[in-house]
Protein backbone atom coordinates (compact mmCIF):
# COMPACT_ATOMS: atom_id res chain seq x y z
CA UNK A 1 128.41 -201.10 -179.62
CA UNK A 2 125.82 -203.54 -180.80
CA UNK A 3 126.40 -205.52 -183.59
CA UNK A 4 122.37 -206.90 -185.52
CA UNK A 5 122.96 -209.76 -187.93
CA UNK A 6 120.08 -210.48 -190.24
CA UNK A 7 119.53 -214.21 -190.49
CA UNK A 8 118.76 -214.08 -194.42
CA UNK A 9 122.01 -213.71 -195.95
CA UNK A 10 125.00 -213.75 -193.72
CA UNK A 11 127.36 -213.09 -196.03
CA UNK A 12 126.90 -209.62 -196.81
CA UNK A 13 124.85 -208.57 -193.30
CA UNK A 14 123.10 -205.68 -193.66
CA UNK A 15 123.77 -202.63 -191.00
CA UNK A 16 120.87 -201.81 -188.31
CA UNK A 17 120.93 -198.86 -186.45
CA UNK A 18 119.15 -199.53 -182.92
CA UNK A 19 116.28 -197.63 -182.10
CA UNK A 20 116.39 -195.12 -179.22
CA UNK A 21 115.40 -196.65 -176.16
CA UNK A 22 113.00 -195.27 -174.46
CA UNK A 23 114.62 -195.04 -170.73
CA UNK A 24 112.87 -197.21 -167.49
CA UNK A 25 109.50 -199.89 -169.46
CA UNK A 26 106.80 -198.76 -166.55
CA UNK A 27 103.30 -199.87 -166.81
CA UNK A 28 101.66 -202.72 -168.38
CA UNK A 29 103.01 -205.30 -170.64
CA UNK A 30 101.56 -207.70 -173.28
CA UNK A 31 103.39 -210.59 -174.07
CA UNK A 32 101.53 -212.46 -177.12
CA UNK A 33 102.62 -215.95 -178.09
CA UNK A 34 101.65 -216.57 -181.43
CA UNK A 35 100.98 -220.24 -181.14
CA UNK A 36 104.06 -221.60 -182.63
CA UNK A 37 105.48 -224.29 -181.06
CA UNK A 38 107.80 -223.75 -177.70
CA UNK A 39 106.65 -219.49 -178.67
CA UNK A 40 105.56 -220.16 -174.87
CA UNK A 41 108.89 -221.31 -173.37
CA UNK A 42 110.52 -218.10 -175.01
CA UNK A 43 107.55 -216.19 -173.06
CA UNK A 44 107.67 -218.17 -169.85
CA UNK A 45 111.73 -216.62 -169.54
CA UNK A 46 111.01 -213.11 -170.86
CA UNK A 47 108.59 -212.81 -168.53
CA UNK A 48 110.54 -214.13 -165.33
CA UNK A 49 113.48 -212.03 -166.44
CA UNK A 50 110.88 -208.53 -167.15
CA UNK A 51 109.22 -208.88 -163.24
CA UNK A 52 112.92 -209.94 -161.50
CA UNK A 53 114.32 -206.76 -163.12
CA UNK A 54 111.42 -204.25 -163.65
CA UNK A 55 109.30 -204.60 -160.85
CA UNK A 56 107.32 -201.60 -160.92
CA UNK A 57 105.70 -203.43 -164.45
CA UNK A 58 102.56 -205.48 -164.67
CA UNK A 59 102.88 -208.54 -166.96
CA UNK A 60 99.88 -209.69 -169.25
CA UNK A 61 99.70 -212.72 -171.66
CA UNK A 62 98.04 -213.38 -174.74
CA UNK A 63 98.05 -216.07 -177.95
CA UNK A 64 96.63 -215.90 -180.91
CA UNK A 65 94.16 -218.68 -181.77
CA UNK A 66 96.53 -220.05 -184.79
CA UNK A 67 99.87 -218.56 -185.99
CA UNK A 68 98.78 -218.92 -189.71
CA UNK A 69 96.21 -215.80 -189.56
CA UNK A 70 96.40 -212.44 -188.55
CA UNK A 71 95.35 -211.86 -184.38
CA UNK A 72 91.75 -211.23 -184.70
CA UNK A 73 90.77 -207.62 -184.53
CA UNK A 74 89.13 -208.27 -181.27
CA UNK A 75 91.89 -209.67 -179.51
CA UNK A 76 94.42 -206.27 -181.14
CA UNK A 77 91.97 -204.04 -179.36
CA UNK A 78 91.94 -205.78 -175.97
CA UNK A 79 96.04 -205.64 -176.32
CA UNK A 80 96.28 -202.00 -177.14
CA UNK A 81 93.52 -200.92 -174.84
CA UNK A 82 94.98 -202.81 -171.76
CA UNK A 83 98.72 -202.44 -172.45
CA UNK A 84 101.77 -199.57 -172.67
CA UNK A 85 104.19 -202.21 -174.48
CA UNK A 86 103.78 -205.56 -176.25
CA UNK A 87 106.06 -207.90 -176.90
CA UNK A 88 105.63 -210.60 -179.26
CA UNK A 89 107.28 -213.57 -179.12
CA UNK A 90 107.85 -216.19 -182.39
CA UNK A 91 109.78 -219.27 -182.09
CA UNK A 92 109.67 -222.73 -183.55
């Protein structure tokens, strides 16, 4: 069982199912930092932990030119055209 705690009010959390995984991640991955500080240090271990236990994926990074605006539409299309998955990673 997996128990989801939403950080915005602990004190009545809110149940979360889990959605259906999809089985064995194969293909190509986009991991997109969204240029918020130390974003990249939470990418730097997903992405050593993804290739040491998935090998048969291919590992792609991205960033967003500021966090404070939307990814432009250019960089989207490049992600979704050149990826299976993507993974975005936001940390301060």
């Amino acid at each position: 069982m997996v128990t989801i705690l939403d950080p915005t009010d602990e004190r009545v959390p809110v149940e979360r199912q889990v959605t259906p995984r999809v089985g064995e991640i194969t293909g190509n991955v986009a991991l997109l930092d969204i240029s918020k500080p130390r974003g990249s240090v939470l990418l730097d271990r997903l992405e050593a932990l993804l290739t040491e236990r998935m090998p048969g994926i291919n590992v792609t990074r991205y960033a967003k030119p500021t966090f404070a605006k939307p990814a432009p539409d250019a960089l989207r299309a490049e992600i979704s055209a050149e990826n299976d998955f993507i993974i975005e990673g936001l940390a301060d």
